[in-house]
Protein backbone atom coordinates (compact mmCIF):
# COMPACT_ATOMS: atom_id res chain seq x y z
CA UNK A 1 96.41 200.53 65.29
CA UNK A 2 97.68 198.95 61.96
CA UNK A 3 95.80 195.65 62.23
CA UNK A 4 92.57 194.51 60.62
CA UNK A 5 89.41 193.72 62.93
CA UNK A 6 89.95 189.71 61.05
CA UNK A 7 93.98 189.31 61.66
CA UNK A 8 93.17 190.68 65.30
CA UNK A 9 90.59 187.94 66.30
CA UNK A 10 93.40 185.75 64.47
CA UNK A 11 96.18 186.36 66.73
CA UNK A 12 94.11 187.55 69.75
CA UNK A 13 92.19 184.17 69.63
CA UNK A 14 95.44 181.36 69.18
CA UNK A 15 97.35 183.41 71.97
CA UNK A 16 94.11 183.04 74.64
CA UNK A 17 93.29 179.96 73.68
CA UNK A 18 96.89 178.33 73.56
CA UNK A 19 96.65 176.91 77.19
CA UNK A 20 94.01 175.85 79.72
CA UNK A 21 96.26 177.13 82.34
CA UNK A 22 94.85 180.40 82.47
CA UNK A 23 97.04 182.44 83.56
CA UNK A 24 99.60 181.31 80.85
CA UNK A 25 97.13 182.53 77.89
CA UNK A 26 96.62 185.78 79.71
CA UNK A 27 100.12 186.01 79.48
CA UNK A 28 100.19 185.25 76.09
CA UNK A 29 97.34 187.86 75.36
CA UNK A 30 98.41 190.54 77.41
CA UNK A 31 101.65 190.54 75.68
CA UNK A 32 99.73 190.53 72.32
CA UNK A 33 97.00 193.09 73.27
CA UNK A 34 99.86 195.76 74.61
CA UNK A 35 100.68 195.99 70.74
CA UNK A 36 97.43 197.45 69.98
CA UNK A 37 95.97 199.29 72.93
CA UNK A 38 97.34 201.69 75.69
CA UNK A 39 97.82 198.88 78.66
CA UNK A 40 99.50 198.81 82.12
CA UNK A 41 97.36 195.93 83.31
CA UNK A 42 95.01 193.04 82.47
CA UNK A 43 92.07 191.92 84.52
CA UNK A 44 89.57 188.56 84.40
CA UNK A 45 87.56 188.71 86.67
CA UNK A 46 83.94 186.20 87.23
CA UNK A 47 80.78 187.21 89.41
CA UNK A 48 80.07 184.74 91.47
CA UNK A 49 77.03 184.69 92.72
CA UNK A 50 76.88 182.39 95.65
CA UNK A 51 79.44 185.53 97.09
CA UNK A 52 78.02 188.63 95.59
CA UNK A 53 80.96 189.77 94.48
CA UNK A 54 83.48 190.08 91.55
CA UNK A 55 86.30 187.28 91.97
CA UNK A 56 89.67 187.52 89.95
CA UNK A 57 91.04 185.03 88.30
CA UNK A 58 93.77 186.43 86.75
CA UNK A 59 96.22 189.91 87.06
CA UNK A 60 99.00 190.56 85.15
CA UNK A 61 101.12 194.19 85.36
CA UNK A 62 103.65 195.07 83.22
CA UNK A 63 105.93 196.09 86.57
CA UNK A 64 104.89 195.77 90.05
CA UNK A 65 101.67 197.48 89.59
CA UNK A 66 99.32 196.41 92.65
CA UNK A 67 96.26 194.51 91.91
CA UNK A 68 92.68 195.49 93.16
CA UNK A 69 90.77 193.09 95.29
CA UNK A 70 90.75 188.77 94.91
CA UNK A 71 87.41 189.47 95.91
CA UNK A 72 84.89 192.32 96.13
CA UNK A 73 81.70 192.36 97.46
CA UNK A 74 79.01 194.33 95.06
CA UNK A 75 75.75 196.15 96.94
CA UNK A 76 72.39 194.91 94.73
CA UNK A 77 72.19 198.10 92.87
CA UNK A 78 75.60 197.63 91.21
CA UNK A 79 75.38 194.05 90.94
CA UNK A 80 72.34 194.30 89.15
CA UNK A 81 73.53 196.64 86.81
CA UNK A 82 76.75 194.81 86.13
CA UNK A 83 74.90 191.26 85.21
CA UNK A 84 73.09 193.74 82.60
CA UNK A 85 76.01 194.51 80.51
CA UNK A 86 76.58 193.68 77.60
CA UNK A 87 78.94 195.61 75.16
CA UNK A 88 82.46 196.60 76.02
CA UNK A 89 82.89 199.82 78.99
CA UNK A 90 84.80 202.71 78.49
CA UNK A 91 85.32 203.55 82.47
CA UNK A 92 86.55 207.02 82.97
CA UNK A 93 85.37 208.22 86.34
CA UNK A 94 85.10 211.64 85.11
CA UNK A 95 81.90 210.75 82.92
CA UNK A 96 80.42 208.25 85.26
CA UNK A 97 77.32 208.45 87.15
CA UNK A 98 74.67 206.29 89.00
CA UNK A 99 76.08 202.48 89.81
CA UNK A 100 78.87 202.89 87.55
CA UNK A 101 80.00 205.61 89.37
CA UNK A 102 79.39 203.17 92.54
CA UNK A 103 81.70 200.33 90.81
CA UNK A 104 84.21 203.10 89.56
CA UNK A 105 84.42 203.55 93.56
CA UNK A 106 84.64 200.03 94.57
CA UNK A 107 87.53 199.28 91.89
CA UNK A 108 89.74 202.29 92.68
CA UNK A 109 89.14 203.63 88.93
CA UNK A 110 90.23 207.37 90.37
CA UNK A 111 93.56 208.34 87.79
CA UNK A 112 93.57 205.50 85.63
CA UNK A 113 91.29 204.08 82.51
CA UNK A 114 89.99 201.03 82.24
CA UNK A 115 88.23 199.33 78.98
CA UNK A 116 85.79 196.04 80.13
CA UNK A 117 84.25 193.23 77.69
CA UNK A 118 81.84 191.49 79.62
CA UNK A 119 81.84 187.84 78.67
CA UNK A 120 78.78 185.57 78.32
CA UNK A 121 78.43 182.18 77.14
CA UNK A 122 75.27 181.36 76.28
CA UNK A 123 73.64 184.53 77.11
CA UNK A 124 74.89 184.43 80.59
CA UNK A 125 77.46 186.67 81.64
CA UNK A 126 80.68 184.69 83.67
CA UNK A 127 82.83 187.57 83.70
CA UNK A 128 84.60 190.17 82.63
CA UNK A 129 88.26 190.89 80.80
CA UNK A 130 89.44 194.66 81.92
CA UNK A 131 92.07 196.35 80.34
CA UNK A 132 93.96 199.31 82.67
CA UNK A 133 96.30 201.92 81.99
CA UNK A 134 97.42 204.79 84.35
CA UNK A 135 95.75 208.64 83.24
CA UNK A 136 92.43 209.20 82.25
CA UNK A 137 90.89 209.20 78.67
CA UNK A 138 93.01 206.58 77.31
CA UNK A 139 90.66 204.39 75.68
CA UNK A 140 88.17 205.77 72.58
CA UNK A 141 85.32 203.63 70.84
CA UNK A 142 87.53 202.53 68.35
CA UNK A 143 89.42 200.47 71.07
CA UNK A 144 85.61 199.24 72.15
CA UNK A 145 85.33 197.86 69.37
CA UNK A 146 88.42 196.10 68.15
CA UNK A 147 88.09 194.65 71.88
CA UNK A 148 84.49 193.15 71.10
CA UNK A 149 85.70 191.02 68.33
CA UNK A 150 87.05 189.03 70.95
CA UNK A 151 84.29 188.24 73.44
CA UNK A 152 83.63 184.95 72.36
CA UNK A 153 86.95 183.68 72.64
CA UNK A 154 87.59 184.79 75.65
CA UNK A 155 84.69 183.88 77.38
CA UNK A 156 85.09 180.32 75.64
CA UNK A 157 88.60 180.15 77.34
CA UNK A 158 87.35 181.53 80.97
CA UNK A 159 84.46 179.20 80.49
CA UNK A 160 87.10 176.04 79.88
CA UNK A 161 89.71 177.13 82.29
CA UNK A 162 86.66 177.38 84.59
CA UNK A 163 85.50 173.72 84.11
CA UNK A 164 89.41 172.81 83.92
CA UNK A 165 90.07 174.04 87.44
CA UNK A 166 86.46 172.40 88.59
CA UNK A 167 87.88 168.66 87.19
CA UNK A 168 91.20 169.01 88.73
CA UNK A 169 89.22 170.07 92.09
CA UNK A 170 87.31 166.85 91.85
CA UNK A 171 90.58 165.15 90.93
CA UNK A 172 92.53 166.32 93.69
CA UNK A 173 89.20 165.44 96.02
CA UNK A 174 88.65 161.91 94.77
CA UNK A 175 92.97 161.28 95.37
CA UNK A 176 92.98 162.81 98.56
CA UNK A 177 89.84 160.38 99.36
CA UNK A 178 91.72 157.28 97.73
CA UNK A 179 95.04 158.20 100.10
CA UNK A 180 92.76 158.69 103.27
CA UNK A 181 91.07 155.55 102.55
CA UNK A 182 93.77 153.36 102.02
CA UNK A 183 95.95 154.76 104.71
CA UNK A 184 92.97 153.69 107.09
CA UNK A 185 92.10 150.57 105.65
CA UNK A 186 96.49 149.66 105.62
CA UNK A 187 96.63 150.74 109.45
CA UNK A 188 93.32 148.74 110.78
CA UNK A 189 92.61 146.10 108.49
CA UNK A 190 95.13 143.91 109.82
CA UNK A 191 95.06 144.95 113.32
CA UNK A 192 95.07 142.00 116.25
CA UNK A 193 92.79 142.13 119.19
CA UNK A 194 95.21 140.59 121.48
CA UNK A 195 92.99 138.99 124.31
CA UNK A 196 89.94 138.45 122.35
CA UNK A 197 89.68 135.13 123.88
CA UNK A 198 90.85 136.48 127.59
CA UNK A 199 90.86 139.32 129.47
CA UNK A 200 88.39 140.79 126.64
CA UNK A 201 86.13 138.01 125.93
CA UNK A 202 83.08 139.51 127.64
CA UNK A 203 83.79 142.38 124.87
CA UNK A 204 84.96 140.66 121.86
CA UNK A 205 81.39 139.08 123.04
CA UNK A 206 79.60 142.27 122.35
CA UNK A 207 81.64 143.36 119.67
CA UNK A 208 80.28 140.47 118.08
CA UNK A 209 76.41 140.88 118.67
CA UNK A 210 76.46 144.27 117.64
CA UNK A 211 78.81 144.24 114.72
CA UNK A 212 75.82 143.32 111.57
CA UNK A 213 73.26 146.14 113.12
CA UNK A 214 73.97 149.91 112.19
CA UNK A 215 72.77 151.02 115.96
CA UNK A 216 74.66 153.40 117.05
CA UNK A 217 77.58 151.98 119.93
CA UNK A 218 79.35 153.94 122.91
CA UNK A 219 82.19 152.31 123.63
CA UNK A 220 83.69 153.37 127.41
CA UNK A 221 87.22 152.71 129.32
CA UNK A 222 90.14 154.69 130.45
CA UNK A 223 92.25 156.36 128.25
CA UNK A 224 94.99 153.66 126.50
CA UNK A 225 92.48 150.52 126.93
CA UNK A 226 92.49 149.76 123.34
CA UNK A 227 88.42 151.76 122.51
CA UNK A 228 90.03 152.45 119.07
CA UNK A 229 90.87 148.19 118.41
CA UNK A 230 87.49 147.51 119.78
CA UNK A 231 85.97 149.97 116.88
CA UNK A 232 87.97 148.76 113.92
CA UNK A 233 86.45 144.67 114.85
CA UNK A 234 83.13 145.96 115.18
CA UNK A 235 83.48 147.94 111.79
CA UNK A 236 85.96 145.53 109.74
CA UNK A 237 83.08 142.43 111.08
CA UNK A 238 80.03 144.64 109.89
CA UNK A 239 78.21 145.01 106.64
CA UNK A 240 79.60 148.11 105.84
CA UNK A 241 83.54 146.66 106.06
CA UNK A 242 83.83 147.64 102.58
CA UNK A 243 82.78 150.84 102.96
CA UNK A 244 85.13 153.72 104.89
CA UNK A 245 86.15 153.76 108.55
CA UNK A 246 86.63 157.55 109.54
CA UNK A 247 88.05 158.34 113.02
CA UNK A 248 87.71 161.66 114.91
CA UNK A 249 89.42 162.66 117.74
CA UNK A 250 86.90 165.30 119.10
CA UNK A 251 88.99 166.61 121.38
CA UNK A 252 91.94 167.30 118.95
CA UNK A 253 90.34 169.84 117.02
CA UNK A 254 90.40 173.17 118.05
CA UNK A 255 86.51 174.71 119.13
CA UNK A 256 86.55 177.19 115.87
CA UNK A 257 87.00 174.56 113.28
CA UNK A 258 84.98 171.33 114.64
CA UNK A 259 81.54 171.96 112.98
CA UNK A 260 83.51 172.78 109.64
CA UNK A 261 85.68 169.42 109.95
CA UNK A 262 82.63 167.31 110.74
CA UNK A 263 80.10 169.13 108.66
CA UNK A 264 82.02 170.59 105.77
CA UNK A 265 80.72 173.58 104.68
CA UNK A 266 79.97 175.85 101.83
CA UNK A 267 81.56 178.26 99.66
CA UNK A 268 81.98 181.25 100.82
CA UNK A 269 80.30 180.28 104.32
CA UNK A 270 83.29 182.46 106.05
CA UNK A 271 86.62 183.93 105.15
CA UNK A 272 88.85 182.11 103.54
CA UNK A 273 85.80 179.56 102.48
CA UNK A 274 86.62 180.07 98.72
CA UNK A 275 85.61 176.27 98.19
CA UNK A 276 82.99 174.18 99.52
CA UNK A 277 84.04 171.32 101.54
CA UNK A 278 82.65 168.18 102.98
CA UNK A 279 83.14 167.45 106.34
CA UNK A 280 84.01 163.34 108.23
CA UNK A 281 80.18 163.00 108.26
CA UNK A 282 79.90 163.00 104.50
CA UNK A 283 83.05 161.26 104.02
CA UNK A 284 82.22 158.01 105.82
CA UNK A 285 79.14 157.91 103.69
CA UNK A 286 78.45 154.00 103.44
CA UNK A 287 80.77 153.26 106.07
CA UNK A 288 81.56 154.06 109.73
CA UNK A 289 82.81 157.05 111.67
CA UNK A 290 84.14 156.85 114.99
CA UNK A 291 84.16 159.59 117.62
CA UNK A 292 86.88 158.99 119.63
CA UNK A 293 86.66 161.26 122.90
CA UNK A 294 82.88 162.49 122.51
CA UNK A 295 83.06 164.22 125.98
CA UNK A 296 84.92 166.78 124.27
CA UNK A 297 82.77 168.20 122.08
CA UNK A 298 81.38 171.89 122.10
CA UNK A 299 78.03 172.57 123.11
CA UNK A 300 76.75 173.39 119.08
CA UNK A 301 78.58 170.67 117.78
CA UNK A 302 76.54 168.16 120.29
CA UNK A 303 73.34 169.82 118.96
CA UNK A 304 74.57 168.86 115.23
CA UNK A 305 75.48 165.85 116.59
CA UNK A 306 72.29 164.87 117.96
CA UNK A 307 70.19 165.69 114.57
CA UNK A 308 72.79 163.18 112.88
CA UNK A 309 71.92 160.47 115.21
CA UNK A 310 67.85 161.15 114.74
CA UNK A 311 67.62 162.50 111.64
CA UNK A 312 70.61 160.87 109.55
CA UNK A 313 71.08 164.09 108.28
CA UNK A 314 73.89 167.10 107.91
CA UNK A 315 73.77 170.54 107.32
CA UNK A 316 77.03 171.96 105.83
CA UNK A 317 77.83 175.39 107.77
CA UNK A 318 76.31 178.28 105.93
CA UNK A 319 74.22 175.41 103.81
CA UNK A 320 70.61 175.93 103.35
CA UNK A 321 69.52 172.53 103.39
CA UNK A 322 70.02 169.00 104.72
CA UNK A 323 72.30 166.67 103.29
CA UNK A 324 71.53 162.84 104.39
CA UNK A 325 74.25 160.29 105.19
CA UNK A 326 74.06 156.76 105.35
CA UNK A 327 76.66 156.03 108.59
CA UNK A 328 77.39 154.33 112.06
CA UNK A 329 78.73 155.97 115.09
CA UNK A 330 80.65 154.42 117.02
CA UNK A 331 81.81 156.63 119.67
CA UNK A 332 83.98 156.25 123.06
CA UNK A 333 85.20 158.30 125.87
CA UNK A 334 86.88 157.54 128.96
CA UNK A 335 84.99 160.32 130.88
CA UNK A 336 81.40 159.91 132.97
CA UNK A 337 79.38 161.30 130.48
CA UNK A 338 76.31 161.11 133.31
CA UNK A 339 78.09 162.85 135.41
CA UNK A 340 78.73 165.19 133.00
CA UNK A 341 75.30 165.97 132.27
CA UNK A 342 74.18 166.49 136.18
CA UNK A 343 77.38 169.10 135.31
CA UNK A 344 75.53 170.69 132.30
CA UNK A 345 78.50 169.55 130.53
CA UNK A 346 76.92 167.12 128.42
CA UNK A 347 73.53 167.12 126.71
CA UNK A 348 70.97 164.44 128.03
CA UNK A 349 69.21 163.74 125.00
CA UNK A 350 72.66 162.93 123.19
CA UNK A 351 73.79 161.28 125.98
CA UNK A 352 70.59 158.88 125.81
CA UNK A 353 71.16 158.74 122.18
CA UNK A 354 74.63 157.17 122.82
CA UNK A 355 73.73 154.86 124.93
CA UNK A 356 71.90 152.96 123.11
CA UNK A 357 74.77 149.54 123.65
CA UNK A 358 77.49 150.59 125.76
CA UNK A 359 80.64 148.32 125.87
CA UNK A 360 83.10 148.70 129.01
CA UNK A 361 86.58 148.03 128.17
CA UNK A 362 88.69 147.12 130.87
CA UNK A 363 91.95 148.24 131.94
CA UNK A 364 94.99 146.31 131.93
CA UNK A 365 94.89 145.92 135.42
CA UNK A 366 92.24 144.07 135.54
CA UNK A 367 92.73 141.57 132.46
CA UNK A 368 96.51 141.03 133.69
CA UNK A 369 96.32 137.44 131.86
CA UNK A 370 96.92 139.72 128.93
CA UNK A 371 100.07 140.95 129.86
CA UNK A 372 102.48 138.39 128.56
CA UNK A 373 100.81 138.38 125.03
CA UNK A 374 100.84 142.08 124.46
CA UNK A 375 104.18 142.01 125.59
CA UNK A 376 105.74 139.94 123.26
CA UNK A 377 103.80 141.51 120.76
CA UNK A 378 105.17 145.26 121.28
CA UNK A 379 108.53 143.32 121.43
CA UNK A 380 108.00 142.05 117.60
CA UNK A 381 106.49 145.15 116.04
CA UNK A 382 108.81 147.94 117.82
CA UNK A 383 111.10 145.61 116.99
CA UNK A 384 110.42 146.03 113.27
CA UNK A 385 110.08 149.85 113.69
CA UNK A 386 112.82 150.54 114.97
CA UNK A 387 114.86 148.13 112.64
CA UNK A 388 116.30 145.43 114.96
CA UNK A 389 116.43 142.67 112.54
CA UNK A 390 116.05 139.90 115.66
CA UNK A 391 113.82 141.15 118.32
CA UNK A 392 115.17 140.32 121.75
CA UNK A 393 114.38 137.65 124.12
CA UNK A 394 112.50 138.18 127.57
CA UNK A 395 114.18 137.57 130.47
CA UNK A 396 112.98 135.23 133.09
CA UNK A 397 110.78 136.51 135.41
CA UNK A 398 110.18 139.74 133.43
CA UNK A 399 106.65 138.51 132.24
CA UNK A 400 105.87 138.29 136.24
CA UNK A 401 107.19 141.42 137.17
CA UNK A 402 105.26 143.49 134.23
CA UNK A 403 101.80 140.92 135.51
CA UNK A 404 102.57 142.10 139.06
CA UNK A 405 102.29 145.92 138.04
CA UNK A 406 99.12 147.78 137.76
CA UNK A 407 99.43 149.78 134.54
CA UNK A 408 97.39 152.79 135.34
CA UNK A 409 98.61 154.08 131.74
CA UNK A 410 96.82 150.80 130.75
CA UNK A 411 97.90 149.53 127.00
CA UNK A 412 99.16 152.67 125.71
CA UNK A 413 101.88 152.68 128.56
CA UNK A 414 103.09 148.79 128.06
CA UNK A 415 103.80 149.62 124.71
CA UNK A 416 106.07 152.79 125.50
CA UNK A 417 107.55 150.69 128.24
CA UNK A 418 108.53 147.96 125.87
CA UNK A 419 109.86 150.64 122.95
CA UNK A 420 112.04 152.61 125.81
CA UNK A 421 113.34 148.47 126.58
CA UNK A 422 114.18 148.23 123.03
CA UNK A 423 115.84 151.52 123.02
CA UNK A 424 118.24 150.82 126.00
CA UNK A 425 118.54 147.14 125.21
CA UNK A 426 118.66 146.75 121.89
CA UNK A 427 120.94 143.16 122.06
CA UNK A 428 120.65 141.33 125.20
CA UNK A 429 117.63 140.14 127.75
CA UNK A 430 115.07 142.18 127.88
CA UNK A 431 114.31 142.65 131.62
CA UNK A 432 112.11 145.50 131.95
CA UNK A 433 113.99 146.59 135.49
CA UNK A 434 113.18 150.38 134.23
CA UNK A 435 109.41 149.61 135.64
CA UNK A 436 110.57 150.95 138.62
CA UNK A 437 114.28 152.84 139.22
CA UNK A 438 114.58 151.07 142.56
CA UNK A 439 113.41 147.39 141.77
CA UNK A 440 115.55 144.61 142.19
CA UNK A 441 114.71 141.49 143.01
CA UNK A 442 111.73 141.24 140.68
CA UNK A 443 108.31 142.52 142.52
CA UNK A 444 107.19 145.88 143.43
CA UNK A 445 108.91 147.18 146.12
CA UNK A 446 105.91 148.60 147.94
CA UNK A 447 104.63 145.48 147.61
CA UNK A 448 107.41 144.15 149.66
CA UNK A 449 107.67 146.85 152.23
CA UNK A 450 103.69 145.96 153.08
CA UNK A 451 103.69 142.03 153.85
CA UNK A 452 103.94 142.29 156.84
CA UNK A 453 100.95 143.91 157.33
CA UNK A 454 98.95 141.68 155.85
CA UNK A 455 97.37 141.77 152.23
CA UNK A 456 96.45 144.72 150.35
CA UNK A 457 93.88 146.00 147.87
CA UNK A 458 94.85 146.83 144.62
CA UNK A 459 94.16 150.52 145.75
CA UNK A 460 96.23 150.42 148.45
CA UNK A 461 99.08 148.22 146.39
CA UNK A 462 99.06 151.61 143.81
CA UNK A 463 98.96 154.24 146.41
CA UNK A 464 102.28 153.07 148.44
CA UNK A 465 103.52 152.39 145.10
CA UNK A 466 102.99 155.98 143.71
CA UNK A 467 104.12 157.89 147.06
CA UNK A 468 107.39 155.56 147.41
CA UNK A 469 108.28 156.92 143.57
CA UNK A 470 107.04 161.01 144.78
CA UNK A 471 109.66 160.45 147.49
CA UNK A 472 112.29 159.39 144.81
CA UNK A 473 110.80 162.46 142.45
CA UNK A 474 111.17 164.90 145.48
CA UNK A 475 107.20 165.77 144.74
CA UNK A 476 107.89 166.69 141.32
CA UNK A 477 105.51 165.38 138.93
CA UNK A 478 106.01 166.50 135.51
CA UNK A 479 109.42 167.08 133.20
CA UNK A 480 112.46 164.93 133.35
CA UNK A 481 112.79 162.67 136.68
CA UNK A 482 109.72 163.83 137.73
CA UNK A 483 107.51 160.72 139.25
CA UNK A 484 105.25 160.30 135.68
CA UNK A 485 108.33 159.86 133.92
CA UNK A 486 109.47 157.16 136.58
CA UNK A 487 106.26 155.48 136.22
CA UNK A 488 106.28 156.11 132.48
CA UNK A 489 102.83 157.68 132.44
CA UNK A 490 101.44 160.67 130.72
CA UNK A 491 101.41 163.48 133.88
CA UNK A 492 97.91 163.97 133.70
CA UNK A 493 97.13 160.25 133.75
CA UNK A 494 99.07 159.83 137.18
CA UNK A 495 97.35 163.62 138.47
CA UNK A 496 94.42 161.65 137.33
CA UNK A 497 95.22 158.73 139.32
CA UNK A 498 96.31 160.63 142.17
CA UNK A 499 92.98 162.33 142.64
CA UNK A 500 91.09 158.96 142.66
CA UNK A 501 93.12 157.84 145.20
CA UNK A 502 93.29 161.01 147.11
CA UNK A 503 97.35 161.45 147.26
CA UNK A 504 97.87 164.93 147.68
CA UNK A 505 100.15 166.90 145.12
CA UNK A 506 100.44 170.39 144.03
CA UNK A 507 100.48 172.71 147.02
CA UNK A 508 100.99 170.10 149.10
CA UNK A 509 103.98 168.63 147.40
CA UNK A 510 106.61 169.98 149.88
CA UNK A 511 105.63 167.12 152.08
CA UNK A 512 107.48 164.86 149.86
CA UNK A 513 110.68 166.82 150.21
CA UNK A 514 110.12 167.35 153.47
CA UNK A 515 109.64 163.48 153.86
CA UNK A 516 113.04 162.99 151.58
CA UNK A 517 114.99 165.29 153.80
CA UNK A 518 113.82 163.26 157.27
CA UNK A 519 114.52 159.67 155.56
């Protein structure tokens, strides 16, 4: 080794500290250090001691040499003994005993050498560089201590790359909040309760009253009545406007990952868990989050639930202590969450907790007076989506027609109606004579079929409706021209239906074809 202990901390300390991308100045170092030391492979490693375990940072081989471990768990014996160190190792597994024969074990020393300079900044030890090369008895004191010159600068430059890493994290967290934010904020800032002085005045109402408390509200109504609107007004006309609005979908998150999504948890809490994170709870901090399909959540996550909603408090999984939040809940289901918890479905103390102000939001078919306005709405913004510079007229008579049909999709499914108009009409009247495949002369045909019997129910209206489209679907319910694609319903809204209204299906489907074949 022709090189003075001075010109070596010279060159050894520009090429480490050249970058604060780490890996780059191990690069730089490892191509440096090769000149003056036997050397297959570099190691920098850091104990971290929320894990218990030695954590690499960086590996670089001069071929395809395989690194050891990201990450590998120490027993207390060796990790006590390895937070002692404090010169540079010679490991040679031939002359180790005790818990350096452990580590030699745990690091897969067997055949090769390794040379380590534990780091410490401070006094504290952060990690460790470890030099490798295959054979045994490589290294000699003399490498020791040219190696030791060093310490400092390296551990300077893990210690920087270190707090480097922990700003961008904090970056990339604070962007990642601004782009959540915003994205919320741009999608229900502006949005329009269309019958806010109609069909939902009686909620609009309530909306109102509650909107300046922070109680928490339950808001209730079949699936596609517009819950979600109903939460942004009672959040965008609250104190906390300025403050986030986070929505959950409880039942879109699969079982093994809901308490970490509305928790967060901590580093190293499971695998993969190499950063802590915070869960929806922390992130509408000042603000609002909204549940959306609370009958959906698993039994532990109602438990953490229900501590929120007493305690306004968290607990990150695998945290040790409670984290309060400042926050609303607004949640909503279209489910019977009593009935669910006569079921054992549903916890009673959460359930009471809920509902605290429960708001019932209609469906469509009962606030038909809506219809026409949420028509030509959908006709203006799919219009705009799907880049038809003019939207398209209504034809006349095509208001009554969609005010004459009972919606059982409710909202969700006037809006796909009027995008699959758009589609097939794109210049030209829009007459909405899809509704029904047989319709012609502008009013439900089962409707028709039954005046002479005298007036229906609205029950009644639906049922002959949904058997006379069976018959045209040959039982079939789901796929193409099956009778919820007729009706332009999600399946399991009409099985749904069909259930209330006790029209068989299933099994007992061959009675439609059977009643195709005899008409």
């Amino acid at each position: 080794m022709a090189v003075t202990k001075d010109e070596f901390f010279r060159e050894a300390t520009l090429k480490i500290c050249s970058s604060l991308d780490i890996k780059v100045a191990i690069k730089r170092a490892f191509d440096y250090l090769q000149k003056h030391f036997p050397l297959d492979e570099i190691y920098l490693d850091i104990l971290d001691t929320q894990l218990g375990a030695i954590r690499r940072i960086a590996h670089l081989a001069k071929g395809k040499g395989k690194a050891a471990e990201k990450i590998t768990p120490l027993p207390d014996q060796v990790w006590e003994w390895a937070r002692s160190l404090t010169a540079p190792l010679i490991f040679q597994a031939r002359d180790l005993s005790g818990p350096a024969q452990a580590m030699a074990a745990l690091i897969k020393l067997k055949g090769f050498s390794d040379l380590s300079l534990p780091l410490r900044v401070e006094g504290e030890l952060i990690g460790v560089l470890i030099l490798r090369v295959q054979g045994e008895g490589k290294y000699n004191q003399e490498h020791a201590d040219l190696l030791a010159t060093v310490a400092d600068p390296f551990a300077l430059a893990l210690a920087n790359a270190l707090s480097y890493q922990e700003v961008l994290r904090y970056r990339d967290i604070l962007l990642d909040d601004n782009r959540f934010l915003n994205r919320e904020l741009l999608s229900n800032a502006g949005d329009e309760i269309i019958g806010s002085n109609s069909g939902l005045r009686i909620v609009m109402e309530m909306a109102r009253q509650v909107a300046p408390l922070s109680n928490t509200v339950l808001l209730m109504g079949e699936t596609g009545t517009g819950k979600e609107l109903i939460a942004n007004a009672i959040h965008f006309a609250s104190p906390r406007k300025d403050g986030p609005l986070i929505k959950v979908n409880c039942g879109a998150i699969p079982e093994s990952l809901i308490d970490s999504e509305l928790f967060g948890h901590e580093k190293g809490a499971f695998t993969g868990a190499m950063a802590g994170k915070r869960g929806r709870f922390e992130r509408a901090e000042g603000g609002t989050i909204f549940l959306d399909e609370i009958g959906e959540l698993p039994p532990q996550a109602q438990v953490r639930l229900l501590r929120v909603l007493q305690n306004r408090e968290i607990e990150r999984v695998g945290g040790e202590r409670a984290i309060p939040v400042d926050i609303r809940v607004i949640a909503a289901t279209h489910r019977n969450l009593e009935s669910m918890v006569s079921q054992n479905r549903f916890r009673e103390d959460l359930w009471f907790r809920l509902n605290v102000f429960p708001i019932i939001v209609p469906p469509l078919r009962q606030r038909k007076e809506d219809v026409p306005a949420l028509t030509r709405h959908f006709v203006e913004l799919k219009s705009q989506e799907l880049g038809i510079a003019i939207p398209p007229a209504i034809a006349p008579g095509a208001l009554e027609r969609l005010m004459n049909y009972s919606w059982p999709g409710n909202v969700r499914e006037l809006e796909n109606l009027v995008e699959r108009e758009l589609i097939r009409h794109r210049e030209g009247l829009l007459a909405f004579d899809s509704l029904l495949p047989d319709e012609k002369s502008g009013e439900l045909q089962s409707v028709k079929d039954a005046k002479e019997d005298g007036p229906l129910n609205l029950d009644q209206i639906v049922t002959l409706h949904i058997v006379k489209v069976l018959k045209l679907a040959k039982g079939k319910i789901h796929g193409p021209g099956g009778a919820a694609e007729l009706l332009g319903v999600n399946a399991n809204t009409l099985r749904g239906r069909m259930d209330k209204l006790g029209i068989p299906y299933g099994r007992k489907m061959n009675v439609w074809n059977q009643d195709s074949q005899a008409s």
